[in-house]
N, C-alpha and C. Protein backbone atom coordinates (compact mmCIF):
# COMPACT_ATOMS: atom_id res chain seq x y z
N UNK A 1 0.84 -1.17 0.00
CA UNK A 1 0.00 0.00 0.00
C UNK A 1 0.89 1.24 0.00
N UNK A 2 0.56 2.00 -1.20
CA UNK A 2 1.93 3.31 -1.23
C UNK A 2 1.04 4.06 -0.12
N UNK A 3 2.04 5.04 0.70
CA UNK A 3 1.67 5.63 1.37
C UNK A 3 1.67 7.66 0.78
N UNK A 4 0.43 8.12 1.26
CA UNK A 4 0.21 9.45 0.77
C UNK A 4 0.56 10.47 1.42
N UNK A 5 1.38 11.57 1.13
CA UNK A 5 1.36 12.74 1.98
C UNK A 5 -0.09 13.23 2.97
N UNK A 6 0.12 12.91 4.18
CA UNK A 6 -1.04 13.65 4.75
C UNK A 6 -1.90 12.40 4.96
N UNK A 7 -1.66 11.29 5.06
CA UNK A 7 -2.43 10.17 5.34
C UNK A 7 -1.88 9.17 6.33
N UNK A 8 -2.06 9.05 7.65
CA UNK A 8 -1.83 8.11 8.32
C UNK A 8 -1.49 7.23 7.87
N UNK A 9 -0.32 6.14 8.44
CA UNK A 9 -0.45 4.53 8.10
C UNK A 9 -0.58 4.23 7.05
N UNK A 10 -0.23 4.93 5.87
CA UNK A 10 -0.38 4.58 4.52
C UNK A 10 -1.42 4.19 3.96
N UNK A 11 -2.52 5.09 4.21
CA UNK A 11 -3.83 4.65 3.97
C UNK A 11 -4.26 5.10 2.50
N UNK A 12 -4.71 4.73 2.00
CA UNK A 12 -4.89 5.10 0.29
C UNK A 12 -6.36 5.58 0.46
N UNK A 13 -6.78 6.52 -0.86
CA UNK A 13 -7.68 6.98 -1.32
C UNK A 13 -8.90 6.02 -1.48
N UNK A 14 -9.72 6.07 -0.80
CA UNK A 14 -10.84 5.12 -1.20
C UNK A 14 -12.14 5.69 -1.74
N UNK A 15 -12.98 4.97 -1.81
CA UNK A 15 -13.98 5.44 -2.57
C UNK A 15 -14.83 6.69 -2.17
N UNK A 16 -15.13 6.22 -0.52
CA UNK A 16 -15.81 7.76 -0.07
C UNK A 16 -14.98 9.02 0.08
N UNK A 17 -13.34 9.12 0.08
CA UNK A 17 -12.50 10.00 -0.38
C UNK A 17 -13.14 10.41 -1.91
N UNK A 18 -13.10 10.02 -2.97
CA UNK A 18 -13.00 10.66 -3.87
C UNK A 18 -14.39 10.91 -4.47
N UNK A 19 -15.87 10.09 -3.76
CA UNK A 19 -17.08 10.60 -3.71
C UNK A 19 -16.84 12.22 -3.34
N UNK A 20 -16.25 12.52 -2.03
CA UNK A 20 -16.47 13.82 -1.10
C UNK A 20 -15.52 14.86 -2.12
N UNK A 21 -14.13 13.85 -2.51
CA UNK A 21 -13.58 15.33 -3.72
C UNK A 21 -14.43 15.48 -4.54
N UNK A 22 -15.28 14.96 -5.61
CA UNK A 22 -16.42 14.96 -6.74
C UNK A 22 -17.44 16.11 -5.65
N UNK A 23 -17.79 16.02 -5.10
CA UNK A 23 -18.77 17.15 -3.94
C UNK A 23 -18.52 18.18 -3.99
N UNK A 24 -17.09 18.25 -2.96
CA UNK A 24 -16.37 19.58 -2.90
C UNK A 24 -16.34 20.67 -4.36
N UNK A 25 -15.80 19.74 -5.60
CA UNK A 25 -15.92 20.28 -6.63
C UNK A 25 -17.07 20.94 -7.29
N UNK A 26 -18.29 19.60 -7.20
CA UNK A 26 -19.28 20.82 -7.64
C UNK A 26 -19.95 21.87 -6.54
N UNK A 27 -19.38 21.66 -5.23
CA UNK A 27 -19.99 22.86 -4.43
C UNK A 27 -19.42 24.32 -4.86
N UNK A 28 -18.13 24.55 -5.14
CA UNK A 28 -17.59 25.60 -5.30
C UNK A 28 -17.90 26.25 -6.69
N UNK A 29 -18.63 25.78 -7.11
CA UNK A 29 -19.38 26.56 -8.60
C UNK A 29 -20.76 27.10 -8.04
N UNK A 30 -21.58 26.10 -7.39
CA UNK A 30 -22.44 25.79 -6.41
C UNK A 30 -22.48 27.84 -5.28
N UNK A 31 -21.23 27.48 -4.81
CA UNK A 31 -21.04 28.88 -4.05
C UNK A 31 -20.59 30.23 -4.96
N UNK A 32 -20.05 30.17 -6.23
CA UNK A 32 -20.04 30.95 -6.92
C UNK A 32 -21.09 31.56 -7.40
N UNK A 33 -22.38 30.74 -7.40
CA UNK A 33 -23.44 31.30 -8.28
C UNK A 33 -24.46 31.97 -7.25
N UNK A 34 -23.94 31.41 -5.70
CA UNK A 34 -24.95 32.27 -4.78
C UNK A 34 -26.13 30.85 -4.59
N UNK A 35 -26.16 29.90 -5.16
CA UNK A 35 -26.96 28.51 -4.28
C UNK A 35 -26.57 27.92 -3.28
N UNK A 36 -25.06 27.99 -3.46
CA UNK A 36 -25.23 26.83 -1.55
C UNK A 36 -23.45 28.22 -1.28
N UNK A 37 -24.22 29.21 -0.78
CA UNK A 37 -22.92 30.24 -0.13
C UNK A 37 -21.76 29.54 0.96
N UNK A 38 -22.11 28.62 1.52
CA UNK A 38 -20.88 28.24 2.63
C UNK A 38 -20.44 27.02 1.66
N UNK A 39 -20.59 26.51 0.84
CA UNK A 39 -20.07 25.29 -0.56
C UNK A 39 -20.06 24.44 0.39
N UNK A 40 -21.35 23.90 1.20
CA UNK A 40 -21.33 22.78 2.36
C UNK A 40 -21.67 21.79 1.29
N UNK A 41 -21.22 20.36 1.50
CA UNK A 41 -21.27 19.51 1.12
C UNK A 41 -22.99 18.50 0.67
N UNK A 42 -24.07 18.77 2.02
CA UNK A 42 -25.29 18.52 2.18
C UNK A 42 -25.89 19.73 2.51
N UNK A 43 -26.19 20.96 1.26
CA UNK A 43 -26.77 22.27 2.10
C UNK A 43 -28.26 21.83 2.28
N UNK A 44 -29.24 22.77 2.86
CA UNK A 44 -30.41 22.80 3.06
C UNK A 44 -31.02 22.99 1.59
N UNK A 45 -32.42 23.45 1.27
CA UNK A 45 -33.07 23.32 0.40
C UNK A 45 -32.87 24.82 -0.38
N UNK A 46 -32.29 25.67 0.73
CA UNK A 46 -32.27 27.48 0.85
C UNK A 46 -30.97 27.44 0.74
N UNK A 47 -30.10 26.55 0.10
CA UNK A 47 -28.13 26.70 0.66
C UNK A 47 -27.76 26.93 1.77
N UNK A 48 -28.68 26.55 2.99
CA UNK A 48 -27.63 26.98 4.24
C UNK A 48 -27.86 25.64 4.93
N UNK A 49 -27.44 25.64 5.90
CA UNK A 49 -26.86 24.54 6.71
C UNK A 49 -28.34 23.43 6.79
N UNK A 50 -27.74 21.97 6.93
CA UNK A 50 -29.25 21.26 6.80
C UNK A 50 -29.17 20.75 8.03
N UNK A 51 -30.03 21.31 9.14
CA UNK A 51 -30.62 20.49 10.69
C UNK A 51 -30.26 19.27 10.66
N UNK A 52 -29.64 18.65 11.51
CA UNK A 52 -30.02 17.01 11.57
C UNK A 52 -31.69 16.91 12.06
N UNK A 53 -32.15 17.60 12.94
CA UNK A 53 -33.84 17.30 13.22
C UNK A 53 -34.36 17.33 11.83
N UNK A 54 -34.01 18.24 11.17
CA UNK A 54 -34.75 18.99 9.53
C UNK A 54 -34.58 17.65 8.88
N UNK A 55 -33.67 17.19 9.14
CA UNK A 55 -32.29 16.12 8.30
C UNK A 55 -33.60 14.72 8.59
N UNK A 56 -33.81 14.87 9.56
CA UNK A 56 -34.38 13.47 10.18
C UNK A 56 -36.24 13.20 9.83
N UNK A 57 -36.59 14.54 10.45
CA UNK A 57 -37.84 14.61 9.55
C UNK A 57 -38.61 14.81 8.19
N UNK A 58 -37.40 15.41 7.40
CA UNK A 58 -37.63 15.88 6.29
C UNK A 58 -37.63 14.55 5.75
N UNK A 59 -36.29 14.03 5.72
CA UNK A 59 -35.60 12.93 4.65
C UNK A 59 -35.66 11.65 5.38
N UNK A 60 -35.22 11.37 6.46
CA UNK A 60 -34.70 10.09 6.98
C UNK A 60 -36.25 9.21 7.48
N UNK A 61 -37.39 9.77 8.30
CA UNK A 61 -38.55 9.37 8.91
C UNK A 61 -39.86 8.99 7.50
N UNK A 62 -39.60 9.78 6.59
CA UNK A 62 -40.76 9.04 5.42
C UNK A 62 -39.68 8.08 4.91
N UNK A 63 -38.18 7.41 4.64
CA UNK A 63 -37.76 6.76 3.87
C UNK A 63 -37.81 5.75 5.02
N UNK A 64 -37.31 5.61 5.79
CA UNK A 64 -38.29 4.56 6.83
C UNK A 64 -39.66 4.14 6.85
N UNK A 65 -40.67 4.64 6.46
CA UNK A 65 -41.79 4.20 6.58
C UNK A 65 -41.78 4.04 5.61
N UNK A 66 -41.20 4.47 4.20
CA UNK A 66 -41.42 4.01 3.16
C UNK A 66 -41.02 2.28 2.66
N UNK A 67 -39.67 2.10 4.02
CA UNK A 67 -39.11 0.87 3.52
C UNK A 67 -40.04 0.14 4.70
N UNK A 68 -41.27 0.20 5.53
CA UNK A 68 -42.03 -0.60 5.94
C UNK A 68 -41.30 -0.78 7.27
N UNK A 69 -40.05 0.02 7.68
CA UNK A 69 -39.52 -0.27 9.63
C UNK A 69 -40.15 0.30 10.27
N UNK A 70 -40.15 -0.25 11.54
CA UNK A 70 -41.20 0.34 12.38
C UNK A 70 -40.60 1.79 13.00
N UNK A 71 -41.06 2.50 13.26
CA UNK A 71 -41.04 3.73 13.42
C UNK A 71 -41.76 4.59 15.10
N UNK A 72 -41.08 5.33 15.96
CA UNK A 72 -41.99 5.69 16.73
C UNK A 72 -41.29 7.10 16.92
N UNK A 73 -42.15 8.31 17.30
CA UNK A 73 -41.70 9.26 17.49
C UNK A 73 -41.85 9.61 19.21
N UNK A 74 -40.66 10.26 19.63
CA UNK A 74 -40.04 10.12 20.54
C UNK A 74 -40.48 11.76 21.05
N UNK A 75 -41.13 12.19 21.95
CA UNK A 75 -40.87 13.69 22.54
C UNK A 75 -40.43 13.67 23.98
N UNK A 76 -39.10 14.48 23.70
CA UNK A 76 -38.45 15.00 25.21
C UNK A 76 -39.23 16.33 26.21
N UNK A 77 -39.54 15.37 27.11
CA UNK A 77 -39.62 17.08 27.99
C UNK A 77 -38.39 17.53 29.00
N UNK A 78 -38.52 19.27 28.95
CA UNK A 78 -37.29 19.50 29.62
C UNK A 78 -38.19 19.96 30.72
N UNK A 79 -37.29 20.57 31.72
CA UNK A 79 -37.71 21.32 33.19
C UNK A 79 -36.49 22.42 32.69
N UNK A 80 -37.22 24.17 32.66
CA UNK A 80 -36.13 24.69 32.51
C UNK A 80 -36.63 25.36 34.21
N UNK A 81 -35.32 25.90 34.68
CA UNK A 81 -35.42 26.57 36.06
C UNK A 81 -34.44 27.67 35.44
N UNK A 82 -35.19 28.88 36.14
CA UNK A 82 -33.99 30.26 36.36
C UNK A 82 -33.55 30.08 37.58
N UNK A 83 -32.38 31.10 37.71
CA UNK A 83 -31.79 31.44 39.06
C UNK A 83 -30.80 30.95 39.30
């Protein structure tokens, strides 16, 4: 295994490496044109940052029910106190 500048242990380029360079690349045209301004890799629908909650309800909770897993939604309560 040749080893790379800047890579631990001689770890080579693998596939999700050069998925994320293919990304990076089209983000920065992406941020040139004023659609995704921070050239984030997964922007929101508006180019800015995408919630993991947003992330989870938007995208992740119908493709689950779509693939038929069971599913339950979960609500936290807090106790806030001043002082």
């Amino acid at each position: 295994m040749a080893s790379r500048p800047g890579r631990p242990f001689g770890l080579t380029c693998t596939s999700a490496d050069a998925a994320a360079a293919r990304r990076a690349d089209q983000a920065r045209p992406e941020r040139a044109a004023g659609r995704n301004p921070q050239a984030l890799h997964f922007p929101g629908q508006k180019g800015g940052m995408l919630w993991p909650s947003g992330f989870s309800t938007d995208l992740v909770v119908p493709a689950m029910k779509a693939a038929g897993w069971t599913y339950e939604m979960v609500h936290e309560v807090r106790t806030v106190r001043r002082g």
